[in-house]
Protein backbone atom coordinates (compact mmCIF):
# COMPACT_ATOMS: atom_id res chain seq x y z
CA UNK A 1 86.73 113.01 62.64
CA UNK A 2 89.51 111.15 62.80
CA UNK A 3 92.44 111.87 65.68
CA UNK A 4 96.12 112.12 64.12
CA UNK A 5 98.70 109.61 65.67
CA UNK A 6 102.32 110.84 66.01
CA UNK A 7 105.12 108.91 65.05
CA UNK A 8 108.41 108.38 67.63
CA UNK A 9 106.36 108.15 70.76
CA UNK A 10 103.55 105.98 71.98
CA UNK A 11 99.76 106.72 72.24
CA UNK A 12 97.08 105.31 74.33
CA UNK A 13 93.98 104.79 73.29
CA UNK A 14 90.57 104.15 75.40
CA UNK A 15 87.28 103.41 74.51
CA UNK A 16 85.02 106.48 76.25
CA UNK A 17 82.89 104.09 77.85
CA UNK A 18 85.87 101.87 79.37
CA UNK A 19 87.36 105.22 80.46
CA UNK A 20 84.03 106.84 82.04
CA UNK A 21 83.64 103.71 84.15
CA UNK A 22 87.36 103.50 84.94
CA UNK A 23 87.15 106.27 88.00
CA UNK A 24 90.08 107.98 87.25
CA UNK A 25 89.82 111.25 86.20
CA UNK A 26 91.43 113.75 83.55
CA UNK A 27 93.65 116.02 85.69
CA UNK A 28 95.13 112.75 87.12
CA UNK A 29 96.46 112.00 83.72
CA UNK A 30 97.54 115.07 82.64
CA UNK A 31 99.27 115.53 86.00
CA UNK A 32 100.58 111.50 85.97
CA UNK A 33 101.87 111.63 82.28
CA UNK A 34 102.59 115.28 82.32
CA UNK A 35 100.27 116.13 79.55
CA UNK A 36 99.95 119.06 77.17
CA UNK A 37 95.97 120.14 76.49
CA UNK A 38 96.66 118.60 73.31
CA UNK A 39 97.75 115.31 74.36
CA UNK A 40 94.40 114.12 76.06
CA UNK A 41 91.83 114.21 73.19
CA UNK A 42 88.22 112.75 72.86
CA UNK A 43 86.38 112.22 69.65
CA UNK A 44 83.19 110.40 69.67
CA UNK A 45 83.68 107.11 71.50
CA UNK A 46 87.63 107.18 71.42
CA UNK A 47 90.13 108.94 73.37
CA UNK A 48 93.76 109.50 72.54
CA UNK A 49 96.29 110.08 75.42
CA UNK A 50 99.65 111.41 73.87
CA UNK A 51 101.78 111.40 72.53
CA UNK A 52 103.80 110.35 75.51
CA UNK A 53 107.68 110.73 75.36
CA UNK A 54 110.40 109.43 76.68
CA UNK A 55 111.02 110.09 80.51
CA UNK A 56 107.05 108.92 80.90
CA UNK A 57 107.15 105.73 79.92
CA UNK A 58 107.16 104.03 83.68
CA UNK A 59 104.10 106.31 84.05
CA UNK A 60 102.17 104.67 81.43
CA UNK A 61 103.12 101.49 82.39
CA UNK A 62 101.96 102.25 86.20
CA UNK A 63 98.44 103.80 83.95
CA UNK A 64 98.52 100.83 82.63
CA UNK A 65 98.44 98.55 85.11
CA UNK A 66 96.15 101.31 86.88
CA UNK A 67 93.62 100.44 84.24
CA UNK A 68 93.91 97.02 84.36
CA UNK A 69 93.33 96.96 87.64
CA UNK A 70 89.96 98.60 87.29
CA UNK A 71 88.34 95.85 85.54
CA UNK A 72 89.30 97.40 82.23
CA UNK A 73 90.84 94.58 79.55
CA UNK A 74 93.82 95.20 77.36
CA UNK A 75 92.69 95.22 73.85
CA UNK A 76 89.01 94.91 74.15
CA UNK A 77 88.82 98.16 76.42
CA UNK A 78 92.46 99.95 75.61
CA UNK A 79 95.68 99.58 73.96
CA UNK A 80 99.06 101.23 73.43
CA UNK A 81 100.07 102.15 69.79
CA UNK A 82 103.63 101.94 70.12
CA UNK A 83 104.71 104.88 67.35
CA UNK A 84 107.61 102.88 65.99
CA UNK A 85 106.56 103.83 62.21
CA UNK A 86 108.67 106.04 59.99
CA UNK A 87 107.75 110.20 60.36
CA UNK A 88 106.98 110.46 56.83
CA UNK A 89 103.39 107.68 57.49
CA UNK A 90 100.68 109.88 58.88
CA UNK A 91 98.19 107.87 61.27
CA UNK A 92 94.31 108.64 62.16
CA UNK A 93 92.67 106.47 64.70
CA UNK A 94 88.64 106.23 64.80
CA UNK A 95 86.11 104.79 66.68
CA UNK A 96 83.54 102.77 64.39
């Protein structure tokens, strides 16, 4: 099924398999990004981290660059959906 993307804040998405071989673990995220149950979701091969608001953004970019940094490309293994799209355009990201 389909995950819901908000609008006003950015989301980061992983392919399961990038993120399974990354090393880093769930409760680092949550406690990195500051995350909600509801802002680390998995569905199929895709995972959704977010949204993340405003006072977290260096901590994303640090994720980022965390991921990088374990062999994982940007694009082909994980990417940042900015949110910059007006509230009333409703999102839903999928894994093929």
């Amino acid at each position: 099924m389909p995950l819901p993307v908000a609008a006003g804040a950015p989301t980061l998405f992983l392919r399961r398999a990038a993120y399974e071989s990354s090393g880093l673990t769930r409760p680092a995220i949550d406690e990195r990004l500051g995350l909600t149950a509801d802002e680390f979701r998995v569905e199929e091969d895709l995972i959704a981290i977010g949204p993340i608001y405003e006072g977290r953004s260096d901590a994303l970019t640090d994720l980022i660059s965390e991921l990088e940094s374990a062999g994982l490309v940007y694009f082909d293994d994980f990417f940042e959906l900015s949110g910059n799209w007006p509230a009333w355009l409703r999102l839903y990201a999928s894994a093929r």
